[in-house]
C-alpha atoms as a PDB file:
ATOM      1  CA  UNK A   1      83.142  87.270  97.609  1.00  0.00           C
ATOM      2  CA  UNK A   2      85.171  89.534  96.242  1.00  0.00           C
ATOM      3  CA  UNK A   3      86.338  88.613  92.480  1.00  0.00           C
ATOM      4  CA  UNK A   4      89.916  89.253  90.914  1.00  0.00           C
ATOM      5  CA  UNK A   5      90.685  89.168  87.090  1.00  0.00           C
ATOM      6  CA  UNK A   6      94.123  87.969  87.021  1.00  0.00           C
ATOM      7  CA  UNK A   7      95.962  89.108  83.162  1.00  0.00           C
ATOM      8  CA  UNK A   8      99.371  87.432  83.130  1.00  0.00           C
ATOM      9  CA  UNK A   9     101.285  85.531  80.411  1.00  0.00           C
ATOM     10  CA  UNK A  10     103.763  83.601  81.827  1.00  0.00           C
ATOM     11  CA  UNK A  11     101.413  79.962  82.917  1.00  0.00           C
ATOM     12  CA  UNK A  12     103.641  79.692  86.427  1.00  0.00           C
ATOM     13  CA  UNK A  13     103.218  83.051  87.623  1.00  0.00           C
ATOM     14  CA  UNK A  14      99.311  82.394  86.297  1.00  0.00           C
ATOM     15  CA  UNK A  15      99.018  79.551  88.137  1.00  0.00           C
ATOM     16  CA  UNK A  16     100.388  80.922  91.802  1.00  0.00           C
ATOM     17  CA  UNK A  17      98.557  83.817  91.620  1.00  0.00           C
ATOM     18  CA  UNK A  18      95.312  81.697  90.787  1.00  0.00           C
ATOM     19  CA  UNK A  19      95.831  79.734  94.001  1.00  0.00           C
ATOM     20  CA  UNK A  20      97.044  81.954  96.177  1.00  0.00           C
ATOM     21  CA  UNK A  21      94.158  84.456  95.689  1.00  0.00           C
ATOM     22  CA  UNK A  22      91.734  81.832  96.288  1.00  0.00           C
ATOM     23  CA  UNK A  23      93.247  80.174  99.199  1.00  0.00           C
ATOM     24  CA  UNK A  24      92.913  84.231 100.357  1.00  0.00           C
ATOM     25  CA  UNK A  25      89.012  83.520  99.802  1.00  0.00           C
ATOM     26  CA  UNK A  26      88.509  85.761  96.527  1.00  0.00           C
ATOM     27  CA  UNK A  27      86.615  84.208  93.832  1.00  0.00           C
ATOM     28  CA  UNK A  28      89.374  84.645  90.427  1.00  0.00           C
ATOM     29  CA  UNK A  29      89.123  85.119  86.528  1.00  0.00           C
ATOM     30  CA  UNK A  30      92.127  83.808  85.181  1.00  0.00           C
ATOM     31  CA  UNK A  31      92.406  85.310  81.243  1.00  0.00           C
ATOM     32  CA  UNK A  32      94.571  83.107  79.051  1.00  0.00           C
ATOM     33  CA  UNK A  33      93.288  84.235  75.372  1.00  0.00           C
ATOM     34  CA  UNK A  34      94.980  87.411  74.798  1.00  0.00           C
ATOM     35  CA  UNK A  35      92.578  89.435  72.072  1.00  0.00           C
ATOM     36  CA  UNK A  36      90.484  91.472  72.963  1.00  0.00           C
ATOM     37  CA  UNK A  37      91.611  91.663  76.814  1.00  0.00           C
ATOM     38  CA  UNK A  38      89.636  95.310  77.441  1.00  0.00           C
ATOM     39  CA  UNK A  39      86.386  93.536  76.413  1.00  0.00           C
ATOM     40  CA  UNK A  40      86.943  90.450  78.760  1.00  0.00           C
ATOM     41  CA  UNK A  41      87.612  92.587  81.363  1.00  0.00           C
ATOM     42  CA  UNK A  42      84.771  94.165  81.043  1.00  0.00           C
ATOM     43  CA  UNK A  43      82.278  91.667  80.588  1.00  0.00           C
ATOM     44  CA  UNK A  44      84.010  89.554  83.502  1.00  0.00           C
ATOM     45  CA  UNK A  45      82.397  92.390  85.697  1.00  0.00           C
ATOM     46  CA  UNK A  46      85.056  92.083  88.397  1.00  0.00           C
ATOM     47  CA  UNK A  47      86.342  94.288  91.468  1.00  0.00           C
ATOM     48  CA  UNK A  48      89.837  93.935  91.064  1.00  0.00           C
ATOM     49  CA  UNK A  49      92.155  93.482  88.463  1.00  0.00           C
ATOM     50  CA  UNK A  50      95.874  92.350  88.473  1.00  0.00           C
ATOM     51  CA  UNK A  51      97.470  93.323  85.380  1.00  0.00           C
ATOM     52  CA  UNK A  52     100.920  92.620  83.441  1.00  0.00           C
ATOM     53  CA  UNK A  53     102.660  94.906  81.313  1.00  0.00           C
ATOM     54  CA  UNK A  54     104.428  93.022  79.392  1.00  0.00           C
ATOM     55  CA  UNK A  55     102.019  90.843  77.413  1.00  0.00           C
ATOM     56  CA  UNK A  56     101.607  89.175  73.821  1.00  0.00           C
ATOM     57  CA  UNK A  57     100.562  91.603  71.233  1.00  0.00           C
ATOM     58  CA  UNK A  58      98.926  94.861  73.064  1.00  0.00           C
ATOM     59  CA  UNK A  59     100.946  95.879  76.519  1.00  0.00           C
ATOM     60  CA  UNK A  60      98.896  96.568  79.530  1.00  0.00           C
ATOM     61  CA  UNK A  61      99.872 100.084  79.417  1.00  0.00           C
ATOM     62  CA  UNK A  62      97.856 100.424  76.351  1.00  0.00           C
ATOM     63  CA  UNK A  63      94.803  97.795  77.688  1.00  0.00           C
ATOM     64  CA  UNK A  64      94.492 100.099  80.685  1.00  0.00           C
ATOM     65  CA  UNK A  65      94.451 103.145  78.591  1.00  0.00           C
ATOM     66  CA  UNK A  66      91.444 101.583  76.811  1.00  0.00           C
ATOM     67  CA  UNK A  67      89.636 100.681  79.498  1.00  0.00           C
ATOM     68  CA  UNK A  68      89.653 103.814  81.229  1.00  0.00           C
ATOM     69  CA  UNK A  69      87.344 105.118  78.717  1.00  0.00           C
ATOM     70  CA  UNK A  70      84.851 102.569  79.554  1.00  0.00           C
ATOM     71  CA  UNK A  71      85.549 101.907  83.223  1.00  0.00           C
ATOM     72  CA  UNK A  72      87.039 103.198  86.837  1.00  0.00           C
ATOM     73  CA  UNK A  73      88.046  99.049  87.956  1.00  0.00           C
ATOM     74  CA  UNK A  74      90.694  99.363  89.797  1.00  0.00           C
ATOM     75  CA  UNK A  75      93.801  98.371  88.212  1.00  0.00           C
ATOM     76  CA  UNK A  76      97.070  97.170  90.058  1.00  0.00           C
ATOM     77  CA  UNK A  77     100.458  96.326  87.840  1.00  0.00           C
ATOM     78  CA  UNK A  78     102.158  93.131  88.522  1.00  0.00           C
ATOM     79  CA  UNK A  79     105.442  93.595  86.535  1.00  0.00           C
ATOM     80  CA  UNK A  80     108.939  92.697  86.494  1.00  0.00           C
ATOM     81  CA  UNK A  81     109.290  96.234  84.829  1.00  0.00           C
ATOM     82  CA  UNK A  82     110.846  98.214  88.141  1.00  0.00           C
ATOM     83  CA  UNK A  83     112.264 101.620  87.083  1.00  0.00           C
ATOM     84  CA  UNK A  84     110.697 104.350  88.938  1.00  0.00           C
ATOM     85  CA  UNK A  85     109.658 105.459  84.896  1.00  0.00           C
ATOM     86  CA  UNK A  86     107.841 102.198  84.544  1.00  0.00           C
ATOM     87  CA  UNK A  87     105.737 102.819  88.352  1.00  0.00           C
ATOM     88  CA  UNK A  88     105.009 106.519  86.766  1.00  0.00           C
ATOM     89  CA  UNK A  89     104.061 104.610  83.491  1.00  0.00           C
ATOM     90  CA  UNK A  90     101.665 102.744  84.991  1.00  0.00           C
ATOM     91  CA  UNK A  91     100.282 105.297  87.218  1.00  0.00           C
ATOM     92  CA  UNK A  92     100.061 107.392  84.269  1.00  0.00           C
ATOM     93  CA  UNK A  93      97.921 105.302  82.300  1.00  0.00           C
ATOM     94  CA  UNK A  94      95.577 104.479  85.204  1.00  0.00           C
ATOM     95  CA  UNK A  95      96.735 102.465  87.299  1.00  0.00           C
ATOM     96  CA  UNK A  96      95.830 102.531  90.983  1.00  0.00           C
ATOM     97  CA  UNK A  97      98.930 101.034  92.143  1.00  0.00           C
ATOM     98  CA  UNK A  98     101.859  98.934  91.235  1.00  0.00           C
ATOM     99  CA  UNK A  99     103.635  95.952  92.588  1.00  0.00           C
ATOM    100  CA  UNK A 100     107.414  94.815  91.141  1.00  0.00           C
ATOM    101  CA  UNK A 101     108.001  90.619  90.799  1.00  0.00           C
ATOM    102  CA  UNK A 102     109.109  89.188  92.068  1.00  0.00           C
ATOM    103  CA  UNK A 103     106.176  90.082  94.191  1.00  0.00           C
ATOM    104  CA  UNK A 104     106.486  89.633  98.425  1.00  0.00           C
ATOM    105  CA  UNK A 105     102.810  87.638  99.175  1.00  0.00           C
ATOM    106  CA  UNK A 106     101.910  89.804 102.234  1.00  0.00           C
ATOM    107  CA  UNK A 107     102.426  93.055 100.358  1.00  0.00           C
ATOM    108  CA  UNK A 108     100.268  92.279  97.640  1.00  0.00           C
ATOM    109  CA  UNK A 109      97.134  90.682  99.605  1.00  0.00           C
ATOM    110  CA  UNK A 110      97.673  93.824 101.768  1.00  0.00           C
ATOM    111  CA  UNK A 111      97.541  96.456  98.543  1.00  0.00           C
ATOM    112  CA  UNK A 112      94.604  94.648  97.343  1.00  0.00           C
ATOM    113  CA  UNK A 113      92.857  94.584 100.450  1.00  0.00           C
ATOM    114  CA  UNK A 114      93.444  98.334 100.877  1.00  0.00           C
ATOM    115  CA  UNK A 115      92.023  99.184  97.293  1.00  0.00           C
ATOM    116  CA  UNK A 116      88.948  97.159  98.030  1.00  0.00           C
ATOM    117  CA  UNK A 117      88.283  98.683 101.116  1.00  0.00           C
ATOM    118  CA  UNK A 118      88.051 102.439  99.352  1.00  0.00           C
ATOM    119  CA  UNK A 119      86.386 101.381  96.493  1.00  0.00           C
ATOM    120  CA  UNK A 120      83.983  98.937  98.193  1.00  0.00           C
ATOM    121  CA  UNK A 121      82.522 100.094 100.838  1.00  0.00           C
ATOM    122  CA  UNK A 122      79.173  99.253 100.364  1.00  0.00           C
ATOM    123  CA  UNK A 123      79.973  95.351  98.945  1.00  0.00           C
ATOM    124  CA  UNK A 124      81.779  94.854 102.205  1.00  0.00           C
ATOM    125  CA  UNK A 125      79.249  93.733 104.648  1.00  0.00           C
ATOM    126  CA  UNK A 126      77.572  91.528 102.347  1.00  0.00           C
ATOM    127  CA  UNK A 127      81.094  89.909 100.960  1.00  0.00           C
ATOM    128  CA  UNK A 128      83.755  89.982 103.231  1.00  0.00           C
ATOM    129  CA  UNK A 129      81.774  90.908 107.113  1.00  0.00           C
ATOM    130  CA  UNK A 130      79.703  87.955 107.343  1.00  0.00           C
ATOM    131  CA  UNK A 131      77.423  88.631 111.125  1.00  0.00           C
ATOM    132  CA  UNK A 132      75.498  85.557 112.758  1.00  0.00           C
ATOM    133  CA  UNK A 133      74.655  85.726 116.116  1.00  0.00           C
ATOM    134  CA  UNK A 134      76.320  88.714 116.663  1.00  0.00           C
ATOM    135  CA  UNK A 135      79.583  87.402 115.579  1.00  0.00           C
ATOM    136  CA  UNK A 136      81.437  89.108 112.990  1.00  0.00           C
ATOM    137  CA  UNK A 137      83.710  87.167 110.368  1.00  0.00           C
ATOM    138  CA  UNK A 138      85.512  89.215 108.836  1.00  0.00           C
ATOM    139  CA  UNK A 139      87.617  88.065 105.922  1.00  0.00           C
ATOM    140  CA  UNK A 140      89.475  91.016 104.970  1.00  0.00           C
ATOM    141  CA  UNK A 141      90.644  91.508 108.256  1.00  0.00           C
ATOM    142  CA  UNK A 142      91.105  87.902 108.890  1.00  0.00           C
ATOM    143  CA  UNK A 143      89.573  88.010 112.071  1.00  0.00           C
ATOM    144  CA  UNK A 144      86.732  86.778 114.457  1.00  0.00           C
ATOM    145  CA  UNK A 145      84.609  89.905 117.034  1.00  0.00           C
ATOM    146  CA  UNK A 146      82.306  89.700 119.377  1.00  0.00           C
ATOM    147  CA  UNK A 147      81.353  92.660 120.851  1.00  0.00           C
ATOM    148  CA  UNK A 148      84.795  94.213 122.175  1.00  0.00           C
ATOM    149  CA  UNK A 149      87.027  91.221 121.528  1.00  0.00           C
ATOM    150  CA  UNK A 150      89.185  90.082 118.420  1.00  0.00           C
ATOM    151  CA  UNK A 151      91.226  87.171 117.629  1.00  0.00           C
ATOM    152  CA  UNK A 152      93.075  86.435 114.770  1.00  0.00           C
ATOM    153  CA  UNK A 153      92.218  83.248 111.964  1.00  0.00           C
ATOM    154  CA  UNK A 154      94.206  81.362 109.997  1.00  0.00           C
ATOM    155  CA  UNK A 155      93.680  80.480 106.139  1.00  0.00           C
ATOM    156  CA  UNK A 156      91.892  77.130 107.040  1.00  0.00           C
ATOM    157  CA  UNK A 157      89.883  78.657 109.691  1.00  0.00           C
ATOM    158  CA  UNK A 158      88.646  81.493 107.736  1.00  0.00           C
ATOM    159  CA  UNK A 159      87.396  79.274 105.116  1.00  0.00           C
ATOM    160  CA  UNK A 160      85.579  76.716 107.172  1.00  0.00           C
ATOM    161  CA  UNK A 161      84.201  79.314 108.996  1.00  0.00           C
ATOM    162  CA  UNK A 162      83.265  81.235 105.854  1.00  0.00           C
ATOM    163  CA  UNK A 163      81.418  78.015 104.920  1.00  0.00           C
ATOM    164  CA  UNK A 164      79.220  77.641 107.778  1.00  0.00           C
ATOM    165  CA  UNK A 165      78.483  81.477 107.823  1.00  0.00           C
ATOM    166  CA  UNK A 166      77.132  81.027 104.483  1.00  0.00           C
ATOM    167  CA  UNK A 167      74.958  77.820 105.330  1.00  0.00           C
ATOM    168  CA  UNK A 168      74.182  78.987 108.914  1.00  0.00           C
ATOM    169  CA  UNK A 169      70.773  77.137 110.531  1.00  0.00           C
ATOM    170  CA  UNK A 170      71.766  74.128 107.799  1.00  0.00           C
ATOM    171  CA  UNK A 171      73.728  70.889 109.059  1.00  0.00           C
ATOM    172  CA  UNK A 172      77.059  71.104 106.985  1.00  0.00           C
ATOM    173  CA  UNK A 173      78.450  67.909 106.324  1.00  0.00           C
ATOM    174  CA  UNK A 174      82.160  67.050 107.103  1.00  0.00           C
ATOM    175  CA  UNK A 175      82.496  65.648 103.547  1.00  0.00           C
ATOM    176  CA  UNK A 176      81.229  68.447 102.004  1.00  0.00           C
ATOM    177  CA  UNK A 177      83.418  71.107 104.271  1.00  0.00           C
ATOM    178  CA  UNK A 178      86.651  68.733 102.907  1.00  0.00           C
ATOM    179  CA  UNK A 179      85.555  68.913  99.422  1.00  0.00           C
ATOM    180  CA  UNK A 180      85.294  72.531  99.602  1.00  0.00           C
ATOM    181  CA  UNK A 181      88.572  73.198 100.886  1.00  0.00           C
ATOM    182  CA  UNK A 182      89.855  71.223  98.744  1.00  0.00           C
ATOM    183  CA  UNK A 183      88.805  72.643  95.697  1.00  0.00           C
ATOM    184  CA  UNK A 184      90.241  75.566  96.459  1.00  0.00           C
ATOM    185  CA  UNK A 185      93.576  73.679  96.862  1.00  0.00           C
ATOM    186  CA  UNK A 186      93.754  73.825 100.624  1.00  0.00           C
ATOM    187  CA  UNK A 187      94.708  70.175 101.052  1.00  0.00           C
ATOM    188  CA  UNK A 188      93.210  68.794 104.109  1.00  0.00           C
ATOM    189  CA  UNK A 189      91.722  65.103 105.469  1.00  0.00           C
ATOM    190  CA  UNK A 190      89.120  64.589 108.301  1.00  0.00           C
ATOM    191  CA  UNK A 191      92.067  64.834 110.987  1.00  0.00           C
ATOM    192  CA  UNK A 192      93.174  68.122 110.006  1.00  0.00           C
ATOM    193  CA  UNK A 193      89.160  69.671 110.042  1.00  0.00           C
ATOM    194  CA  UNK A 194      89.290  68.154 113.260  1.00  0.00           C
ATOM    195  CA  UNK A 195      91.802  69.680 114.439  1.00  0.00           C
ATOM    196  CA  UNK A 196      90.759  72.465 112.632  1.00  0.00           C
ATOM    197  CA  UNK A 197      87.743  72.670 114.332  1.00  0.00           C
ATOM    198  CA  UNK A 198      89.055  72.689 118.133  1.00  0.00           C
ATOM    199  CA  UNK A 199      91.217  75.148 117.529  1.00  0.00           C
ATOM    200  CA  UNK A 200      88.443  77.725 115.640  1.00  0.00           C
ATOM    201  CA  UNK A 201      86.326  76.490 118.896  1.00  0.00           C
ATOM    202  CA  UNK A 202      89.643  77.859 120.857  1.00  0.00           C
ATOM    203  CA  UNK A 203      89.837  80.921 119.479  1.00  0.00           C
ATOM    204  CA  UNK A 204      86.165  81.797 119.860  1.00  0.00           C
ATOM    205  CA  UNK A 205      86.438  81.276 123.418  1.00  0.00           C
ATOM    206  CA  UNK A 206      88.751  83.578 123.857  1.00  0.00           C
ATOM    207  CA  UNK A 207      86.430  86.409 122.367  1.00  0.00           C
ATOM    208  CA  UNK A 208      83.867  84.849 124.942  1.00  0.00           C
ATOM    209  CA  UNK A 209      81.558  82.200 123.034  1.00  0.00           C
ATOM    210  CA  UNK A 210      81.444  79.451 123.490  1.00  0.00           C
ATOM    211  CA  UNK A 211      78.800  76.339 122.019  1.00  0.00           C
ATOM    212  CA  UNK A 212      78.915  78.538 118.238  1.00  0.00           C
ATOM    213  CA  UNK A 213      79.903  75.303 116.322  1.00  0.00           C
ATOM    214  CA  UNK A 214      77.219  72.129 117.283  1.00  0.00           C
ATOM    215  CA  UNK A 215      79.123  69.419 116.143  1.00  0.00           C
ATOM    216  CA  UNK A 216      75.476  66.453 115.362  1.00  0.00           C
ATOM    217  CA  UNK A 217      77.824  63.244 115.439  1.00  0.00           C
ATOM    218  CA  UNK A 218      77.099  61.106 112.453  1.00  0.00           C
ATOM    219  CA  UNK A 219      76.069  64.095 110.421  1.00  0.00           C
ATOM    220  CA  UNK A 220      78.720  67.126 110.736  1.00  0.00           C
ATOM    221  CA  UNK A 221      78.364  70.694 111.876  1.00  0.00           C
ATOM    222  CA  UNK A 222      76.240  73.487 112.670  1.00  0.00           C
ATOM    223  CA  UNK A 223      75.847  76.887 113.617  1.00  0.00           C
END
């Protein structure tokens, strides 16, 4: 999983982006202590990092600066600075790309997808193209293949399916697939996996597979 350093004052801005880059399936760093920023950066060790400009004591034009002496991390801006000077600013610095806020949600998952896919190729089947049984999850993509045929997931499916890809040949339990989801504040009870679950078993049929999910009554699910 793919992991985003998030580096934004303001605690409500923070907060969304926290959750809605997790409920996208990336794994986040949220910095709140604002000395020394380059260094936790750094020693974070992400892929990704979403950066304001505007920020108590040093600006993120100048913490970008810095850490291009130490580091090529892709850097996107997330600021409500939205001159065209500011976007050259930024790009100036080092900055691989720039978003205004208030931010549009598709735009930014898209921009971040796109940098990830040029600058990590090689993480990409291991992180984000999960294959079992031939079938390919991919996250970034949001889809479901086998051979020739694609269908499109939804956030919910993606993750449970993401969950039994990574404990495929195990028994997952449904109380454990609820807990996951909703620790990563996607709020959801045993109806909703059930439903869930028939349409994800819906959607695979239509790409031509069929029996993928066992469902051992009593105990939970399998693949």
């Amino acid at each position: 999983m793919f992991k985003i350093i998030v580096v934004e004052d303001d605690l409500n801005i923070r907060t969304e982006l926290n959750i809605l880059l997790q409920n996208a399936l990336y794994d986040v760093v949220v910095i709140e202590n604002f000395e020394n920023v380059e260094k936790q950066i750094i020693d974070n060790n992400g892929d990704i990092v979403l950066l304001d400009v505007n920020l108590p004591g040093k600006s993120g034009l100048e913490i970008c600066r810095n850490i291009r002496n130490n580091s090529d991390i892709p850097i996107i801006f997330v600021t409500s600075n939205n001159t065209s000077m500011d976007e050259l600013n930024c790009i100036t610095m080092g900055g691989d790309d720039y978003v205004s806020k208030p931010y549009n949600v598709p735009v930014l998952l898209a921009r971040i997808a796109s940098i990830l896919k040029r600058t990590k190729k090689g993480k990409d089947n291991n992180d984000t193209r999960l294959i079992y049984k031939e079938i390919v999850l991919d996250i970034l993509a949001g889809t479901i293949k086998y051979k020739n045929e694609e269908v499109e997931m939804s956030k919910n499916e993606l993750k449970i399916l993401f969950y039994l890809f990574k404990h495929n040949g195990e028994i997952v339990k449904r109380a454990d697939l609820i807990e996951y989801l909703w620790d990563n504040q996607i709020f959801i009870d045993d109806n909703t996996l059930s439903v869930n679950m028939t349409r994800i078993r819906g959607k695979l049929e239509k790409v031509g597979v069929k029996n993928f999910i066992e469902t051992k009554r009593g105990l939970g699910y399998k693949i």
